[in-house]
C-alpha atoms as a PDB file:
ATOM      1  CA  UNK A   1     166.113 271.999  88.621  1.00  0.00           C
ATOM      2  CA  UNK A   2     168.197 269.992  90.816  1.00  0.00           C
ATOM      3  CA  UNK A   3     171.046 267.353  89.804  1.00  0.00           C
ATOM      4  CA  UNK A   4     170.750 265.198  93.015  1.00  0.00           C
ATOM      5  CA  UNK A   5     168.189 262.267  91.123  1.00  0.00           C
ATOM      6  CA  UNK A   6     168.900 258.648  91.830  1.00  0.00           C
ATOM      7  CA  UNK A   7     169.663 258.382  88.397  1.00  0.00           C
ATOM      8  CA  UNK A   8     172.428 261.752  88.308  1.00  0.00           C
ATOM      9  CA  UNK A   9     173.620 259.871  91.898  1.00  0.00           C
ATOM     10  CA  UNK A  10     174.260 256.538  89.651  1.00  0.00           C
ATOM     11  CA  UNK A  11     176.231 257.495  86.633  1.00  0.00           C
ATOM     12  CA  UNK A  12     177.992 259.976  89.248  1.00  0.00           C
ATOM     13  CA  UNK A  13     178.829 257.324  91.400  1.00  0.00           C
ATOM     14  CA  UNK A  14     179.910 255.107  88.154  1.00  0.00           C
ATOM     15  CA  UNK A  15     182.036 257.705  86.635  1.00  0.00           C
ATOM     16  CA  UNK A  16     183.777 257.563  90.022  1.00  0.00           C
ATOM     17  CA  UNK A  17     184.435 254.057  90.113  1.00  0.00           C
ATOM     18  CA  UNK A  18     185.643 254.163  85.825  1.00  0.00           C
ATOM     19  CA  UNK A  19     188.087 256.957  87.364  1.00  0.00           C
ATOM     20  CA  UNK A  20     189.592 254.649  89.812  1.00  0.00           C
ATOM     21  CA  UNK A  21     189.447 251.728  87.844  1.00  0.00           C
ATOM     22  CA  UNK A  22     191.341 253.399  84.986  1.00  0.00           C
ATOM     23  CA  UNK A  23     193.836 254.926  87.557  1.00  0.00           C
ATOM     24  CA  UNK A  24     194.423 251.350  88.665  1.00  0.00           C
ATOM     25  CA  UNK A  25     195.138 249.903  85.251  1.00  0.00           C
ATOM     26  CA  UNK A  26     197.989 252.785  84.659  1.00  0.00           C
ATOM     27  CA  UNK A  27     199.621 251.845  87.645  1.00  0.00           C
ATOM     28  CA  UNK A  28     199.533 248.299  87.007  1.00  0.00           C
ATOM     29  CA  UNK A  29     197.170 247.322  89.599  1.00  0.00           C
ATOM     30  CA  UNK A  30     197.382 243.322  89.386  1.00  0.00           C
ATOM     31  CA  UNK A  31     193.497 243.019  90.011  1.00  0.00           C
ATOM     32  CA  UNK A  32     191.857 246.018  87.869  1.00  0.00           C
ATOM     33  CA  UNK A  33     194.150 243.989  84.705  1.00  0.00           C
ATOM     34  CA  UNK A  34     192.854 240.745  85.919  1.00  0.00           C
ATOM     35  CA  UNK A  35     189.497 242.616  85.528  1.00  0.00           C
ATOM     36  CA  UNK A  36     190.234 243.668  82.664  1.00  0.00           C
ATOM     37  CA  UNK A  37     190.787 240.783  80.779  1.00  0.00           C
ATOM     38  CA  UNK A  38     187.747 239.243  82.006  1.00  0.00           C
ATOM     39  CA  UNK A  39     185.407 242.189  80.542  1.00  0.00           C
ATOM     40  CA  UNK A  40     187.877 242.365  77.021  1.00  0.00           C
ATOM     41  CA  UNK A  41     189.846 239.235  76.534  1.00  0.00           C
ATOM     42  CA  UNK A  42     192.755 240.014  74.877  1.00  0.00           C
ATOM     43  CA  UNK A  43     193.699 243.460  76.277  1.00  0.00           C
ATOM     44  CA  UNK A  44     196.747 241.824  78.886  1.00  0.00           C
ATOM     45  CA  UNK A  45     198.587 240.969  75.532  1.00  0.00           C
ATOM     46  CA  UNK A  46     199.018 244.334  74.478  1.00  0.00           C
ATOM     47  CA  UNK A  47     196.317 246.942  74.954  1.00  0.00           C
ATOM     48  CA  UNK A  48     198.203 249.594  73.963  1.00  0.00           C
ATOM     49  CA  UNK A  49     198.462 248.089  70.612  1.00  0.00           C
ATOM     50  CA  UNK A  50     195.466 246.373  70.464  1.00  0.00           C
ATOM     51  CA  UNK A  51     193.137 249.946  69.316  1.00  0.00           C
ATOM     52  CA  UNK A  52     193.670 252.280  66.627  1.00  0.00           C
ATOM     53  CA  UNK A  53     191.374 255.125  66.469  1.00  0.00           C
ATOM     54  CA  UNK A  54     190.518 256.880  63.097  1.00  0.00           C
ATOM     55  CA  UNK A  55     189.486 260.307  63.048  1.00  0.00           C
ATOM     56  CA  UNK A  56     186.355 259.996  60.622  1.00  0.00           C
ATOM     57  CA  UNK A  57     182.400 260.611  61.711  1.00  0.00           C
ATOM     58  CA  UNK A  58     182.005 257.423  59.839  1.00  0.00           C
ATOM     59  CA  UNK A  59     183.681 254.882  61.731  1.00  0.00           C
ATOM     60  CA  UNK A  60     181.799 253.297  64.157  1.00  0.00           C
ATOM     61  CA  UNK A  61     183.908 252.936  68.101  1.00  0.00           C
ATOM     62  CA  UNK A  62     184.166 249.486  67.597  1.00  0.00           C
ATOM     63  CA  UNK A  63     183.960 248.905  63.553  1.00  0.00           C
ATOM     64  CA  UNK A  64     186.176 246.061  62.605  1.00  0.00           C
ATOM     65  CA  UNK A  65     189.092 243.936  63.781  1.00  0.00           C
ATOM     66  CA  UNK A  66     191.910 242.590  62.271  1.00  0.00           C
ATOM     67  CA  UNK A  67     192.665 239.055  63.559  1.00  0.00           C
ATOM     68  CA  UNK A  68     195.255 236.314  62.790  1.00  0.00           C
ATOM     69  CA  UNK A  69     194.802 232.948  62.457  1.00  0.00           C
ATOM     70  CA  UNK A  70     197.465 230.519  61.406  1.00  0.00           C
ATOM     71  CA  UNK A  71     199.305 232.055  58.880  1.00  0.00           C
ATOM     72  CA  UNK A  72     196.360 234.063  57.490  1.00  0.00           C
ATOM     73  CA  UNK A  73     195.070 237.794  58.635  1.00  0.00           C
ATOM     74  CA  UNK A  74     191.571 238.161  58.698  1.00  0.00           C
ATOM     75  CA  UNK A  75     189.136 241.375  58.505  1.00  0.00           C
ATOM     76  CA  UNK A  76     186.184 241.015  60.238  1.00  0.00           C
ATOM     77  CA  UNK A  77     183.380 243.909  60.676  1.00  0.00           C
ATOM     78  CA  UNK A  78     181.638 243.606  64.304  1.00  0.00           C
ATOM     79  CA  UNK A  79     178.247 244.904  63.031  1.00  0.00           C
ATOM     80  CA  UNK A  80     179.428 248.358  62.583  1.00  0.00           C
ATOM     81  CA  UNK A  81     176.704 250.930  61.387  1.00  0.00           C
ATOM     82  CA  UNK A  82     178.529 251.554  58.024  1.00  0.00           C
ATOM     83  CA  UNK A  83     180.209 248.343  57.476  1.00  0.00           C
ATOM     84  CA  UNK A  84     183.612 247.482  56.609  1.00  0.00           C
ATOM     85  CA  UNK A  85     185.142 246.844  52.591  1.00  0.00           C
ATOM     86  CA  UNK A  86     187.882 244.964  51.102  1.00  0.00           C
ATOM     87  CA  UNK A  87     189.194 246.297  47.912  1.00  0.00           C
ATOM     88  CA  UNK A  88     185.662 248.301  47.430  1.00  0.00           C
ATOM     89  CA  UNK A  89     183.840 244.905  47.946  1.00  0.00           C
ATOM     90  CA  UNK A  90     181.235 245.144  51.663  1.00  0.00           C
ATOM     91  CA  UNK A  91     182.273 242.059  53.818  1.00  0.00           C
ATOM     92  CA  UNK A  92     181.368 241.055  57.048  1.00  0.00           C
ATOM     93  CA  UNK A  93     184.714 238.897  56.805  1.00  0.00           C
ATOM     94  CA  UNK A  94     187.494 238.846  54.183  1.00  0.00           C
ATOM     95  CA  UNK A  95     190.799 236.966  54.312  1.00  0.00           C
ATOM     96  CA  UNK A  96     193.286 239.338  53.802  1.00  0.00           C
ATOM     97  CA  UNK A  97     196.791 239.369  50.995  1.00  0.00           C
ATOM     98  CA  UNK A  98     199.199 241.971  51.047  1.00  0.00           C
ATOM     99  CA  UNK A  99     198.105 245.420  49.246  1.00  0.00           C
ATOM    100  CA  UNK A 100     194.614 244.484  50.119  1.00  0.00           C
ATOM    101  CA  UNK A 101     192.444 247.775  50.339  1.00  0.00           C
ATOM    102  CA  UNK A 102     190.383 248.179  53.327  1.00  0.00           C
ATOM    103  CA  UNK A 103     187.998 250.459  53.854  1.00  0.00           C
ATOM    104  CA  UNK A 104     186.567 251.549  57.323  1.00  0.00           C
ATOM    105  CA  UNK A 105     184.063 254.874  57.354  1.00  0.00           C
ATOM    106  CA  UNK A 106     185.643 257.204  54.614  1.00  0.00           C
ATOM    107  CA  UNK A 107     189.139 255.832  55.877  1.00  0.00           C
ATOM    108  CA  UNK A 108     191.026 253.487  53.552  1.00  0.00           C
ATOM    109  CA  UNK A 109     193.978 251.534  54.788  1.00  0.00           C
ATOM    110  CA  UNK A 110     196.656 249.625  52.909  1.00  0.00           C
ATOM    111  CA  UNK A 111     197.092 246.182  54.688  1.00  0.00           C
ATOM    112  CA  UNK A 112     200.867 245.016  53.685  1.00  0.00           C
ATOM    113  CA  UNK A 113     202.238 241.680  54.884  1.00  0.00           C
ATOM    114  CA  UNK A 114     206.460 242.206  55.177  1.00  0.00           C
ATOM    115  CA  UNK A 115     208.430 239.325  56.291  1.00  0.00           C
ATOM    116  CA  UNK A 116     211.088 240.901  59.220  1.00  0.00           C
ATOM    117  CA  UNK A 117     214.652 239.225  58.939  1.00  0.00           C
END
């Protein structure tokens, strides 16, 4: 059976150019980050930062996001398979306080507000 389909060609030749993409972003590359932030706005802030992974089967790639606005923090689920909870309650979006329970997958995380002086 041979590899050399149109379609094997494709997601070859795509693979190649996610290689060099990603190889441009490490070394700064002012386009490939301009690039970047048009296909995930948001990332030039501080994409390092920006993704935690968890470690659990049942956490979808892209589950939830935290997001601030004002003075408030904000969960909000982004359709995941298994959904997202706060404080063992399902949400699609939940204002979050300090000692707030959330629950992604099996994974539960403590969200704690600390003022730095």
């Amino acid at each position: 059976m041979s590899h050399d389909t149109p379609l094997h060609r494709t997601l070859e030749s795509l693979k190649k150019e996610a290689k060099r993409w990603l190889a441009a972003i490490r070394a700064d590359d002012a386009d490939a980050r301009a690039r970047l932030e048009r296909a995930v706005p948001g990332t030039k802030d501080s994409p390092g930062l920006r993704d935690v992974q968890l470690a659990d089967p049942n956490a979808s790639r892209r589950h939830a996001e935290l997001r601030q606005e004002g003075s408030a923090y904000w969960l909000i689920d982004l359709d995941s398979t298994n959904g997202s909870s706060v404080n063992g309650h399902r949400t699609s979006r939940a204002k979050l306080d300090s000692g707030d329970v959330i629950t992604i997958g099996s994974t539960d995380l403590l969200f704690e507000r600390r003022l730095v002086e």
